[in-house]
Protein backbone atom coordinates (compact mmCIF):
# COMPACT_ATOMS: atom_id res chain seq x y z
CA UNK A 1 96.45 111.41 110.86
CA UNK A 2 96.82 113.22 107.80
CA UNK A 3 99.76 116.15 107.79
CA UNK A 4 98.37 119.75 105.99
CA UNK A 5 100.61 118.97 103.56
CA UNK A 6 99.26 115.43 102.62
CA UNK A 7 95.78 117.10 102.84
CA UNK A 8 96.58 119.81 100.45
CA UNK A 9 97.95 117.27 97.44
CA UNK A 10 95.04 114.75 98.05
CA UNK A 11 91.89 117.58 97.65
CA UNK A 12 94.27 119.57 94.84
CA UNK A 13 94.87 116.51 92.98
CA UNK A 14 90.71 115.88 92.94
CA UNK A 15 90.05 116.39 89.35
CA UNK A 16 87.01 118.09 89.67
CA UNK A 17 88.00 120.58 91.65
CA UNK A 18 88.13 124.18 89.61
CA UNK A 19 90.64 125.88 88.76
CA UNK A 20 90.28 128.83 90.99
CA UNK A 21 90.07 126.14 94.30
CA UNK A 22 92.42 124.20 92.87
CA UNK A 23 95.04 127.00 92.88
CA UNK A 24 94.51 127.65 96.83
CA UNK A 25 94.96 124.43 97.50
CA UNK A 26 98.31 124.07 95.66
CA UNK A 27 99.10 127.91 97.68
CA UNK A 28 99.03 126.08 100.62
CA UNK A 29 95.76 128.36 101.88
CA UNK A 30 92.11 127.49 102.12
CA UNK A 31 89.70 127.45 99.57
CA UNK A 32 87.89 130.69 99.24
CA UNK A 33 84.72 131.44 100.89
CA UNK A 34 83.02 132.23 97.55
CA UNK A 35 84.05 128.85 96.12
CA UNK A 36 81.63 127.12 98.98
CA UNK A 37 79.26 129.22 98.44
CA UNK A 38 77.47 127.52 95.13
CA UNK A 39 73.92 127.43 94.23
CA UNK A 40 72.05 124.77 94.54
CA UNK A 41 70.74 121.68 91.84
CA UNK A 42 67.27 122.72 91.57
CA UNK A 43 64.66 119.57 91.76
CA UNK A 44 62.95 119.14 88.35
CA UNK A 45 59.21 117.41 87.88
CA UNK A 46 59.08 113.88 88.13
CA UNK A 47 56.57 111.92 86.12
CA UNK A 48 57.11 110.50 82.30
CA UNK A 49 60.46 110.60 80.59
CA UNK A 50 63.56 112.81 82.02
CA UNK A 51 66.61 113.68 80.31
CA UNK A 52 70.02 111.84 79.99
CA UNK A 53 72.98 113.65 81.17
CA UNK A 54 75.94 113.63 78.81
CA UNK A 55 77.37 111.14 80.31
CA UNK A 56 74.34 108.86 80.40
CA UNK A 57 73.60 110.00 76.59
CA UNK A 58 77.22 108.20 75.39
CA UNK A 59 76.80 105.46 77.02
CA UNK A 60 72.91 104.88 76.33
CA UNK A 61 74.18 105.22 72.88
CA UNK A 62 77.26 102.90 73.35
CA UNK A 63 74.79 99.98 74.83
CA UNK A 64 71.88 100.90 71.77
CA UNK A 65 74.58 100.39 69.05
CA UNK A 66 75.70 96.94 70.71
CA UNK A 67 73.78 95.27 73.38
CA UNK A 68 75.07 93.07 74.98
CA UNK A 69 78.52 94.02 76.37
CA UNK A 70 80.21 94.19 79.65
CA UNK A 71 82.86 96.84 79.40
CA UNK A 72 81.11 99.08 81.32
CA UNK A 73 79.97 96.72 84.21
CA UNK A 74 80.55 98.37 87.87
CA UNK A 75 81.01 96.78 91.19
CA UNK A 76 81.70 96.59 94.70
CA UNK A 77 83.18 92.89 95.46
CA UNK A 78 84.32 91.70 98.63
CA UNK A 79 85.00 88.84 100.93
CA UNK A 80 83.13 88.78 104.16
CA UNK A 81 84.65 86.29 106.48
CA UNK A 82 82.17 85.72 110.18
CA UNK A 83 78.68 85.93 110.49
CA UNK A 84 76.02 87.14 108.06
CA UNK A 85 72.35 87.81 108.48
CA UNK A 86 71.86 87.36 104.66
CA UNK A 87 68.49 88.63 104.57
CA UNK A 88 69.17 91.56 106.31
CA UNK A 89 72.21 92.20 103.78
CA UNK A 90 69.48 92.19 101.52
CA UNK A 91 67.13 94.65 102.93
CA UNK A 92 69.58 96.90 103.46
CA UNK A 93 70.54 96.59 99.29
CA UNK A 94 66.81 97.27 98.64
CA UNK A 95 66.99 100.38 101.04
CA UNK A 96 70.10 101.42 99.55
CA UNK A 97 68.07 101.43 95.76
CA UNK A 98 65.16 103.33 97.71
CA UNK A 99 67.37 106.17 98.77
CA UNK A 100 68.66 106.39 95.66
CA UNK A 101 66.48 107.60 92.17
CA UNK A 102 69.56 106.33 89.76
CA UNK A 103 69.21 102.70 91.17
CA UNK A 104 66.54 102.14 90.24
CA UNK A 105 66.10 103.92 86.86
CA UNK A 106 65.68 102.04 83.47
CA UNK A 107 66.39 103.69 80.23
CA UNK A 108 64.31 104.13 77.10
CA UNK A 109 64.13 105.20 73.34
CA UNK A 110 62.17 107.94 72.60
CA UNK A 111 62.10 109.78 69.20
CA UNK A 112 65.52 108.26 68.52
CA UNK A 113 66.89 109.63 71.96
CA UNK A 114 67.28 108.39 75.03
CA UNK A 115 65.14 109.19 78.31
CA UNK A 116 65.46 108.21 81.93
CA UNK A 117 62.45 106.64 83.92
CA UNK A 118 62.45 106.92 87.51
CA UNK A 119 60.58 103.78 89.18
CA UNK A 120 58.84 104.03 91.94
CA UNK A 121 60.46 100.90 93.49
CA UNK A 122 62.69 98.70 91.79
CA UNK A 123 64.07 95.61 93.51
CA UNK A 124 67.66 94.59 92.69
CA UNK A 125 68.09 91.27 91.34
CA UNK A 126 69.41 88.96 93.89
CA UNK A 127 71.22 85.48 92.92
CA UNK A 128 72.91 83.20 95.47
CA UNK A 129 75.12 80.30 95.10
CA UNK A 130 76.53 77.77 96.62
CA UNK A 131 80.38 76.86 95.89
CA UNK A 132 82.93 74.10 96.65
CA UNK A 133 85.89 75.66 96.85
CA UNK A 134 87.99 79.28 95.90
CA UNK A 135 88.00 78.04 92.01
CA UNK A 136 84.14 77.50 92.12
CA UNK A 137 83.21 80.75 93.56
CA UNK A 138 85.83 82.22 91.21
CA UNK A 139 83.38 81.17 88.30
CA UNK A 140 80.19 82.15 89.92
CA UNK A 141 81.85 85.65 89.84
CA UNK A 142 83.25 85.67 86.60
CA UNK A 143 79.74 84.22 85.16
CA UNK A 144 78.39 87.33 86.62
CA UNK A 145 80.07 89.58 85.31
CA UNK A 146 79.70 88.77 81.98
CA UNK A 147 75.94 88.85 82.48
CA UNK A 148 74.76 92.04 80.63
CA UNK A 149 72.57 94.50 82.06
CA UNK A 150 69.13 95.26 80.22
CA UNK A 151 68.73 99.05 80.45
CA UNK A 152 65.57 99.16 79.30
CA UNK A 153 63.80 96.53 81.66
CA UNK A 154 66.14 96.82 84.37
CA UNK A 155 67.23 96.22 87.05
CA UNK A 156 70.45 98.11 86.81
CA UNK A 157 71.40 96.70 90.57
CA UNK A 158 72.43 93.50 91.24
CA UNK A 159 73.83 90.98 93.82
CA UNK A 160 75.84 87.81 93.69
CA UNK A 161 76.34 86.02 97.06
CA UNK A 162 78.55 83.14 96.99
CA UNK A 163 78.71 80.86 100.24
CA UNK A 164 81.66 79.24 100.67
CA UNK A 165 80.52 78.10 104.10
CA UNK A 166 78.67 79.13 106.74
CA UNK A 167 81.03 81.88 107.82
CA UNK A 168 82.37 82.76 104.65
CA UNK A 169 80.87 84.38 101.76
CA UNK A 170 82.11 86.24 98.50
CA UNK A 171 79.53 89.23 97.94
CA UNK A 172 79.68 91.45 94.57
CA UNK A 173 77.24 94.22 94.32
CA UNK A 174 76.91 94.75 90.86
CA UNK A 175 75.63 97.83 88.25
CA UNK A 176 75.70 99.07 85.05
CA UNK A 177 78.10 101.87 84.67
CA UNK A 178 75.05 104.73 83.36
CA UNK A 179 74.03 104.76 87.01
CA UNK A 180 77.19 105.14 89.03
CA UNK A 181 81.05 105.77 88.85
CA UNK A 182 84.16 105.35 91.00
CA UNK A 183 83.09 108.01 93.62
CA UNK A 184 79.39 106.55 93.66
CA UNK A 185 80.60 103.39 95.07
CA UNK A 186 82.33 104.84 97.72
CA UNK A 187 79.27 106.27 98.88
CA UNK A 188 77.52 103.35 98.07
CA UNK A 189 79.93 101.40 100.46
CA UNK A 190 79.68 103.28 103.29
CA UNK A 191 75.83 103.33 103.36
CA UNK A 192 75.25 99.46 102.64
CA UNK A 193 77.14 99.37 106.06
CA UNK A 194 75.42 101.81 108.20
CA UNK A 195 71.87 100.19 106.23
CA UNK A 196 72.95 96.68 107.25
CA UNK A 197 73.85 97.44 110.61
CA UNK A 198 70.46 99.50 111.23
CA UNK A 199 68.76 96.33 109.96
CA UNK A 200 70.28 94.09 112.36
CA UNK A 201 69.98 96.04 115.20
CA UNK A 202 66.30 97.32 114.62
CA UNK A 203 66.91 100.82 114.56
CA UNK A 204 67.03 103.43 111.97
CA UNK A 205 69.68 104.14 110.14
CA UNK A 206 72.11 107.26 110.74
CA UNK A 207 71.95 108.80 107.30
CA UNK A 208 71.46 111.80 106.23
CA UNK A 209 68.69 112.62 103.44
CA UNK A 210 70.31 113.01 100.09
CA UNK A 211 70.42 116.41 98.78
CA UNK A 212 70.14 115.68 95.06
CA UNK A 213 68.97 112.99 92.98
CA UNK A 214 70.44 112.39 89.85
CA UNK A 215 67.32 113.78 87.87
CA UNK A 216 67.76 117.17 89.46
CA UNK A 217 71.48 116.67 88.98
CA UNK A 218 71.01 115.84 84.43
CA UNK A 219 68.61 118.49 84.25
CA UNK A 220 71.09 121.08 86.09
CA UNK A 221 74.57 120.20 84.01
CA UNK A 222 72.26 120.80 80.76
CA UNK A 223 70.69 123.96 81.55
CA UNK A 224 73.66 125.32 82.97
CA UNK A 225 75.86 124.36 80.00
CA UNK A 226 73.78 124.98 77.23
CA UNK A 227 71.65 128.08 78.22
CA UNK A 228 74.66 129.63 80.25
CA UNK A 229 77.05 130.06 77.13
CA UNK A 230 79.60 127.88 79.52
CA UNK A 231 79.47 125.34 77.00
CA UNK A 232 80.61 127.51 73.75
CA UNK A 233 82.68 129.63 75.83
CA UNK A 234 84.77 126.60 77.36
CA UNK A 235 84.91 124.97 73.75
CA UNK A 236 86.12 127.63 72.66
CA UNK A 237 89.06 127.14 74.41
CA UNK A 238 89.16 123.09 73.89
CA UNK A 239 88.83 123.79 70.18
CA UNK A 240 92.28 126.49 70.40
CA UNK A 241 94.17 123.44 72.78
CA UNK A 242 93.49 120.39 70.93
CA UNK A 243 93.99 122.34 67.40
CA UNK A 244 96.34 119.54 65.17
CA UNK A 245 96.48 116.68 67.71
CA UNK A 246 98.09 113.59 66.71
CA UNK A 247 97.32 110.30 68.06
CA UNK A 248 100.18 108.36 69.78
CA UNK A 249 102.45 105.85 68.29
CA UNK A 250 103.65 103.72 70.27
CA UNK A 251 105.59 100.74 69.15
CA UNK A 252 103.65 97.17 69.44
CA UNK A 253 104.01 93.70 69.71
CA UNK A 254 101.57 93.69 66.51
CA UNK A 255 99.89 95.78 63.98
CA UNK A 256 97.33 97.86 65.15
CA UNK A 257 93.82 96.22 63.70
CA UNK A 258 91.54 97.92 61.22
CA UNK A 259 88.72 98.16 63.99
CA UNK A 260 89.90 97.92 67.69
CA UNK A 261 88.01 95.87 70.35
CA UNK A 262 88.10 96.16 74.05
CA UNK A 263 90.03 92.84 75.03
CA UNK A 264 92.52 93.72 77.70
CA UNK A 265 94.58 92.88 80.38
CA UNK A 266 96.26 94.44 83.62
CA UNK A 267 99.73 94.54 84.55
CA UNK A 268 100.52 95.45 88.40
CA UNK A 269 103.39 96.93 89.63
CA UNK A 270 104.69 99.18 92.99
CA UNK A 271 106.98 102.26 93.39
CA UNK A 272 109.74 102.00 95.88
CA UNK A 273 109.02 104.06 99.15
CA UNK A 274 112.15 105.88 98.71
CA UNK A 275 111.35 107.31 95.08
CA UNK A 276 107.36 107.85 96.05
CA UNK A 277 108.66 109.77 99.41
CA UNK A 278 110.94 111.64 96.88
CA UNK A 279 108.51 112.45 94.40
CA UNK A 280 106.36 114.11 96.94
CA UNK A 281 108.74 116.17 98.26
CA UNK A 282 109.78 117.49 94.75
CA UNK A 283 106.11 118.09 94.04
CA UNK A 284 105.48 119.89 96.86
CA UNK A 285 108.95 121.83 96.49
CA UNK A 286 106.88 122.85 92.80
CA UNK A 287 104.11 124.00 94.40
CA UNK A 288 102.14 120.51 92.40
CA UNK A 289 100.44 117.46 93.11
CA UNK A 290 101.74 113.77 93.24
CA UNK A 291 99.08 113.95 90.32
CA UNK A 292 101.18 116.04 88.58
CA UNK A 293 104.03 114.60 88.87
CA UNK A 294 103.58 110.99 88.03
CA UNK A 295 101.46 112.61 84.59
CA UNK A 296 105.06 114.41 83.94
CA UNK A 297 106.67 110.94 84.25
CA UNK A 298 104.14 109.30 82.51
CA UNK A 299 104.70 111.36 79.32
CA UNK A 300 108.56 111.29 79.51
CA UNK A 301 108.33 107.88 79.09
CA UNK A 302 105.39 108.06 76.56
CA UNK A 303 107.64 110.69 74.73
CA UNK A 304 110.93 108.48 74.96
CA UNK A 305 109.11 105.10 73.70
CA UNK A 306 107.47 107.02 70.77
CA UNK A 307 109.65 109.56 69.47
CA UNK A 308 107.08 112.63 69.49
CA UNK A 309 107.14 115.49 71.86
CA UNK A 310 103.22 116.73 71.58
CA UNK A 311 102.30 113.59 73.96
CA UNK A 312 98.55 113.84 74.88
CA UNK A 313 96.76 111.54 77.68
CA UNK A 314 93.15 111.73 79.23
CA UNK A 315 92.33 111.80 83.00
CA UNK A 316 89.29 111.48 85.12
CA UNK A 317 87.71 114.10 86.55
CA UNK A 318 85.13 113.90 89.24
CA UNK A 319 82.94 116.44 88.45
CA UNK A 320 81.46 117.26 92.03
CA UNK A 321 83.21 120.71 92.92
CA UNK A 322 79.99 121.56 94.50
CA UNK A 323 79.10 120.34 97.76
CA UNK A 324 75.34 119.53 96.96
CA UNK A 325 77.19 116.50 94.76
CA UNK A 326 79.31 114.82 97.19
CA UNK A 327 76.96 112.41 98.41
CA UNK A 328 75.14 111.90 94.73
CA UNK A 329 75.58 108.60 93.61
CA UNK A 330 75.04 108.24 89.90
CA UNK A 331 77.68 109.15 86.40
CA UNK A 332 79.04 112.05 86.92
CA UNK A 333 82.52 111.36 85.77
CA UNK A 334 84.07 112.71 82.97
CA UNK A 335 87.37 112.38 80.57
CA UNK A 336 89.77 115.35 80.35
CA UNK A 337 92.51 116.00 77.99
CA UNK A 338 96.04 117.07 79.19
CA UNK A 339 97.93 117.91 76.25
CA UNK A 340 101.28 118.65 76.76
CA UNK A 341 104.83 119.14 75.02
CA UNK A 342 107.35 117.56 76.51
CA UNK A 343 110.70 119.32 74.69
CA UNK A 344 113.78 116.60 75.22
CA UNK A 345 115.86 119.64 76.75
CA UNK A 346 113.40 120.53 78.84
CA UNK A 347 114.68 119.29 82.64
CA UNK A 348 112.49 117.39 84.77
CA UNK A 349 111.67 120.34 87.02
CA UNK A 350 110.92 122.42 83.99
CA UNK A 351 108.41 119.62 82.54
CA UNK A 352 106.89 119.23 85.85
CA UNK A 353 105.84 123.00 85.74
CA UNK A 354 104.90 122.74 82.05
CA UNK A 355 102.45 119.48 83.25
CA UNK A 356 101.16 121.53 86.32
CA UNK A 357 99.91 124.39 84.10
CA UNK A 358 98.19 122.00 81.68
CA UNK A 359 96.23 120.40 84.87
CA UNK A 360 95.36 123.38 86.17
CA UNK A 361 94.02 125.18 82.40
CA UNK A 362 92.24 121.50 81.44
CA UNK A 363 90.34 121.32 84.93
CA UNK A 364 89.43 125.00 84.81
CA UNK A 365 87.61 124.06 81.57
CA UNK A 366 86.47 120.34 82.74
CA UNK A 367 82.56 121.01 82.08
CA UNK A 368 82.65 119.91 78.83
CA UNK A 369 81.48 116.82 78.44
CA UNK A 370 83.88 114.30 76.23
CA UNK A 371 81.84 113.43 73.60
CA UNK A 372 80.92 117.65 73.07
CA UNK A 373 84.98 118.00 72.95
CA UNK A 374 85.06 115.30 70.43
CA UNK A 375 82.28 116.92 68.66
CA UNK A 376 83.97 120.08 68.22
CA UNK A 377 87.62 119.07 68.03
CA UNK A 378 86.47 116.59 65.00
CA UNK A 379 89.94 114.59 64.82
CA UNK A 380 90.20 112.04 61.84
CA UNK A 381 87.80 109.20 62.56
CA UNK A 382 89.98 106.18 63.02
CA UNK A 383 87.84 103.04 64.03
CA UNK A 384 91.47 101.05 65.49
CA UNK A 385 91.99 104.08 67.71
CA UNK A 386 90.14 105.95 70.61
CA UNK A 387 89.29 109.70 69.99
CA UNK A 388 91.73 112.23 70.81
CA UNK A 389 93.58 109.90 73.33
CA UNK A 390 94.98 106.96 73.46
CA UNK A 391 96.49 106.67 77.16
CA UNK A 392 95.03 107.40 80.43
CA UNK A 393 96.58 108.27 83.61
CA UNK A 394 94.29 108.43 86.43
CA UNK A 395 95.31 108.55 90.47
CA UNK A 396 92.55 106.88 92.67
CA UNK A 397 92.17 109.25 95.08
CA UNK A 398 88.06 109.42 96.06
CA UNK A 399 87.32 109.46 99.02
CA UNK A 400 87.35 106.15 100.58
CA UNK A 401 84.41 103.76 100.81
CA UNK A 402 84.71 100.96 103.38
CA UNK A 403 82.29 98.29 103.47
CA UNK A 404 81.72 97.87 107.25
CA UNK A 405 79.15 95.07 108.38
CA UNK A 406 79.06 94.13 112.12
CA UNK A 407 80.37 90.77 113.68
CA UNK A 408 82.52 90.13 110.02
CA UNK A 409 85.44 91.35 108.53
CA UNK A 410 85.04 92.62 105.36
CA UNK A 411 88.05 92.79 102.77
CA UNK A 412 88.47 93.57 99.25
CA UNK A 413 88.01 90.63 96.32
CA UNK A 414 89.67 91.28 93.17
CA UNK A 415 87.83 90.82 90.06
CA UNK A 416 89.74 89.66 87.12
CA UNK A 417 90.12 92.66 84.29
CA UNK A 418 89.86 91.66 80.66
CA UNK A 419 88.82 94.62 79.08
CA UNK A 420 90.48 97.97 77.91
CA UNK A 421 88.76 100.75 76.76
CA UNK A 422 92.35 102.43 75.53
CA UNK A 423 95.50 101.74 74.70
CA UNK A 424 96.94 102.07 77.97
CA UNK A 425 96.07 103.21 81.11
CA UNK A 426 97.98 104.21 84.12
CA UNK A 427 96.54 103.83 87.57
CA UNK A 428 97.88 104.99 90.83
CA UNK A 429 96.79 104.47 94.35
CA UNK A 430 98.19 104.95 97.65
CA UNK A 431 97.93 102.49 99.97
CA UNK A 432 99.41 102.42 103.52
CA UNK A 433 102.03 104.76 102.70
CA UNK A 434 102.95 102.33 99.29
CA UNK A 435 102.05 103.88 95.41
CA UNK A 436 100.81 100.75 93.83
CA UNK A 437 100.35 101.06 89.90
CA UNK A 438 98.70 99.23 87.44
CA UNK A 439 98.40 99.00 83.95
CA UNK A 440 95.61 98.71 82.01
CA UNK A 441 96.55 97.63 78.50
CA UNK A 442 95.03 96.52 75.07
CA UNK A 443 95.85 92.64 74.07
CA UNK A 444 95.51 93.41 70.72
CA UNK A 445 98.59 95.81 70.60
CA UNK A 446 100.77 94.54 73.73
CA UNK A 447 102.37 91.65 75.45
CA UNK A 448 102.70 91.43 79.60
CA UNK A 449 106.40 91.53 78.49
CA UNK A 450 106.42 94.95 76.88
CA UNK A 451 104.35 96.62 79.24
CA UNK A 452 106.75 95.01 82.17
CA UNK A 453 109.44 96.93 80.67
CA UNK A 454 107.31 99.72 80.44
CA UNK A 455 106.67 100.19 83.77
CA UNK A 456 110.34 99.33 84.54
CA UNK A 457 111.77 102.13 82.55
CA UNK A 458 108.86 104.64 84.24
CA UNK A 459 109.92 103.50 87.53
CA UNK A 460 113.77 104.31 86.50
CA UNK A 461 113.03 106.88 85.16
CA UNK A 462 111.14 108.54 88.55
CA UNK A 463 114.04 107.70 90.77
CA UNK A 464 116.16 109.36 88.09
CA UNK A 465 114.19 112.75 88.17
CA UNK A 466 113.57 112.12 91.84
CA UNK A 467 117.73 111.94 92.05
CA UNK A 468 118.45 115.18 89.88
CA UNK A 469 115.34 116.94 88.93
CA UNK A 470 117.50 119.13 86.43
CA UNK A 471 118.23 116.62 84.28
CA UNK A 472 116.81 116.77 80.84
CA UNK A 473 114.17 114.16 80.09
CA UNK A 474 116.37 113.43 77.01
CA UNK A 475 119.02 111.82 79.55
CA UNK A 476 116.77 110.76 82.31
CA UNK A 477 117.93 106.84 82.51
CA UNK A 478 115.55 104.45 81.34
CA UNK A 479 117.12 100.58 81.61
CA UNK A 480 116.30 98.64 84.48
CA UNK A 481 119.74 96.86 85.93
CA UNK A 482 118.80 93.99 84.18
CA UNK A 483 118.16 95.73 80.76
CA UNK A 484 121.63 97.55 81.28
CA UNK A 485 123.75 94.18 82.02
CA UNK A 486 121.84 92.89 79.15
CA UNK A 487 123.47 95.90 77.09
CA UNK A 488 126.95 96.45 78.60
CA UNK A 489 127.82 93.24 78.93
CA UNK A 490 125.64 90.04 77.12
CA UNK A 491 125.25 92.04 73.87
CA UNK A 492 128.94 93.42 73.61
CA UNK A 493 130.50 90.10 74.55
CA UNK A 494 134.29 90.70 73.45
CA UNK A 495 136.18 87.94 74.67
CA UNK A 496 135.76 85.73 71.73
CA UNK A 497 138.92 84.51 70.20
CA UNK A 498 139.79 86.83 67.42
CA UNK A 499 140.80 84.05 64.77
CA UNK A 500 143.55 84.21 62.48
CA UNK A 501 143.81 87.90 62.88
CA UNK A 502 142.09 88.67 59.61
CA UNK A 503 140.66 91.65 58.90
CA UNK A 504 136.39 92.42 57.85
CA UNK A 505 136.92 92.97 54.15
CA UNK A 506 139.25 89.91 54.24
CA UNK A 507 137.72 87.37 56.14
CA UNK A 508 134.21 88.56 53.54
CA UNK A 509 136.39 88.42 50.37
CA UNK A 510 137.52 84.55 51.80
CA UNK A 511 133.86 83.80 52.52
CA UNK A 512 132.42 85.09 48.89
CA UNK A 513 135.11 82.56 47.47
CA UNK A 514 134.28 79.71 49.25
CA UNK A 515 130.46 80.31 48.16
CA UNK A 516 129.29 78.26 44.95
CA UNK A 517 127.66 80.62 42.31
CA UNK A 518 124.57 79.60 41.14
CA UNK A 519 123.85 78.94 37.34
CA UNK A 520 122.12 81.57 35.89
């Protein structure tokens, strides 16, 4: 059961709340009853060509300028071990698409733009395959995912089932990233169960209908950002916060190249329990999030490995603080700046309260849509870097989505990462009371060695702030044990017999005389 407490940092640390909820939540009191009480997404008129949202505008563009790709692939893979009525598992996909307008929407050009187009029906494609063994089925999956996605013919849902025998199976439900996110595949998990099972017991399924389709939900962000004012008045602000951003320097394993390319890796790691049950109690002592806290980390160690103080890293934000948008599945996420300075006096505590103000202004302006920000903002275009930021921090905390399917047991697969679309990315999740991280990081720039000790010194360095939160970052330790054995002791090895007792200059002097000189 989850304490008030652990309820309070999981819906404040939702990105997409606003600011004025997310301040009650961190108060410890209840949302406001004003804050639930939001209009609703009016329904727009179907029939010919609808518009993108932002979102779906970037990366429309994105997939016109270079077909072909699969960095922005989506899916929901898992291992279902017992018995499966495979043609019922596909029914219920195909009911799934049916409830939902963005599954089964294509994308076209029109007038140099692009439009949305609703179908009628549009059947996901369905492959199956056979394997003989784990490494067989392991290239039936990575095959898929390389497959692109044409958005313009469609369709942008798709299913790979992989029998390893008649009681095993490997299952990814796959789609292009313009017609879901994160969130969306939580809901999409918990309906494919309650579709399945409906299908296999011949009744209907216990769902309720869906308030908003994605349509209604494009239409809505655009006319209330751009005939509101909401959009000028919040870029306004965006324009005053990012003024004179500087990208981040990190130091890498190579030169950055002239044009930077999306090949990437992921590095896992876990927090200990003791320094994770710490750092929640110090956040909540702050009145902040777990959030919060691991971005203050993050950027003390960003800030330590660089050498600047004006340290700058995007987030994820939601973008469904109304109710009518829980259940929508379709892109609705967004990328947020959190620009912060992290002064080396400043103590851990004091950072932490610096960090918690910057979440709170950035989500209270979070309507903007990225590109718009990078529209306005207008840094120096830099094709070897991403805009504005180069490092991500993002906490996985969505609600849940738990593929349930009667008679099996149905665990996550993990699908092997190869892409990066920064730098470096931190991810967080809580699991079972455990803070797994991971990292995601560019193979152009890094080794798995550096970003090892990367998350080594951030995980020193949180059990250092954890220890004595007024510590300055500046002396907040950094070397793993092994790092500071390496130091002390292999790298300062004074037991060497001291010689004839010479000193520097003489022993140099004696060497430049036994050295020949060259002829001229």
């Amino acid at each position: 059961m989850n304490t008030p407490a652990s309820r309070a940092d999981r819906v404040a640390a939702l990105p997409e709340r606003l600011r004025e909820a997310l301040a009650q939540r961190l108060a410890g009191r209840g949302a406001p009853a004003a804050a639930t009480a939001v209009p609703l997404v009016p329904a727009v008129a179907r029939g010919g060509d609808l518009r993108l949202s932002y979102g779906q505008q970037r990366l429309w563009f994105l997939d016109d300028f270079a077909p072909g790709g699969a960095d922005y692939h989506s899916a929901l893979p898992v291992r279902i071990s017992g018995p499966l009525d495979a043609d019922a598992l596909r029914a219920a996909v195909r009911d799934l698409v049916a409830r939902h307008e963005a599954l089964r929407t294509t994308f076209a050009a029109r007038d140099g733009r692009g439009v949305q187009r609703v179908h009628d029906r549009l059947d996901p494609d369905w492959v199956t395959a056979d394997a003989d063994g784990e490494e067989a089925a392991r290239d039936a999956v990575r095959a898929e995912m390389a497959r692109p996605y044409d958005l313009a013919a469609g369709p942008l849902v798709r299913v790979l089932l992989v029998r390893l025998a008649d009681d095993e199976h490997i299952c990814v439900l796959g789609m292009h990233h313009i017609v879901t996110d994160g969130w969306s595949m939580g809901v999409v998990a918990r309906e494919l169960g309650e579709l399945y099972a409906a299908r296999t017991e011949g009744r209907e399924p216990d769902l309720p209908e869906v308030a908003v389709q994605y349509p209604d939900f494009a239409a809505w962000q655009r006319a209330r950002l751009e005939d509101g004012g909401l959009l000028e008045e919040q870029l306004d602000w965006w324009r005053e916060q990012l003024k004179g951003i500087a990208p981040l320097e990190l130091p890498t394993d190579r030169p950055r190249p002239a044009v930077r390319s999306s090949a990437g890796a992921v590095y896992g790691f876990e927090l200990p329990a003791d320094t994770v049950a710490g750092l929640k109690e110090l956040a909540r002592e702050r009145s902040a999030t777990v959030f919060m806290a691991l971005t203050a980390a993050v950027k003390a160690v960003l800030a330590r490995w660089s050498g600047q103080e004006d340290i700058a890293v995007g987030t994820s934000s939601a973008a469904r603080g109304h109710r009518e948008l829980e259940q929508l599945v379709g892109f609705l996420v967004n990328t947020v700046v959190l620009r912060t300075q992290v002064d080396p006096e400043l103590t851990f505590a004091q950072l932490l309260g610096r960090v918690k103000g910057t979440v709170l202004d950035a989500f209270a302006h979070e309507d903007v849509p990225f590109d718009k920000l990078v529209e306005a903002v207008q840094p120096e275009r830099d094709p070897s870097r991403t805009a504005l930021v180069q490092a991500m921090v993002v906490l996985q905390n969505a609600p849940a989505g738990t593929l349930v399917l009667p008679g099996a047991a149905v665990s996550p697969y993990p699908l092997e990462r190869n892409a990066s679309l920064f730098d470096l990315t931190f991810e967080f999740e809580e699991v079972d009371g455990r803070l797994r991280g991971l990292v995601e990081y560019s193979t152009e720039l890094f080794d798995e060695r550096t970003v090892a000790r990367l998350t080594g010194h951030l995980g020193v360095l949180l059990a250092g702030a954890v220890a004595d939160p007024d510590r300055p970052v500046a002396a907040l330790p950094l070397l793993t044990a092994d790092e500071h054995r390496q130091v002390a002791t292999e790298w300062n090895a004074t037991e060497l017999p001291a010689g004839d007792g010479a000193l520097v200059h003489e022993r140099l002097a004696a060497q430049a005389a036994r050295t020949p000189t060259r002829s001229p």
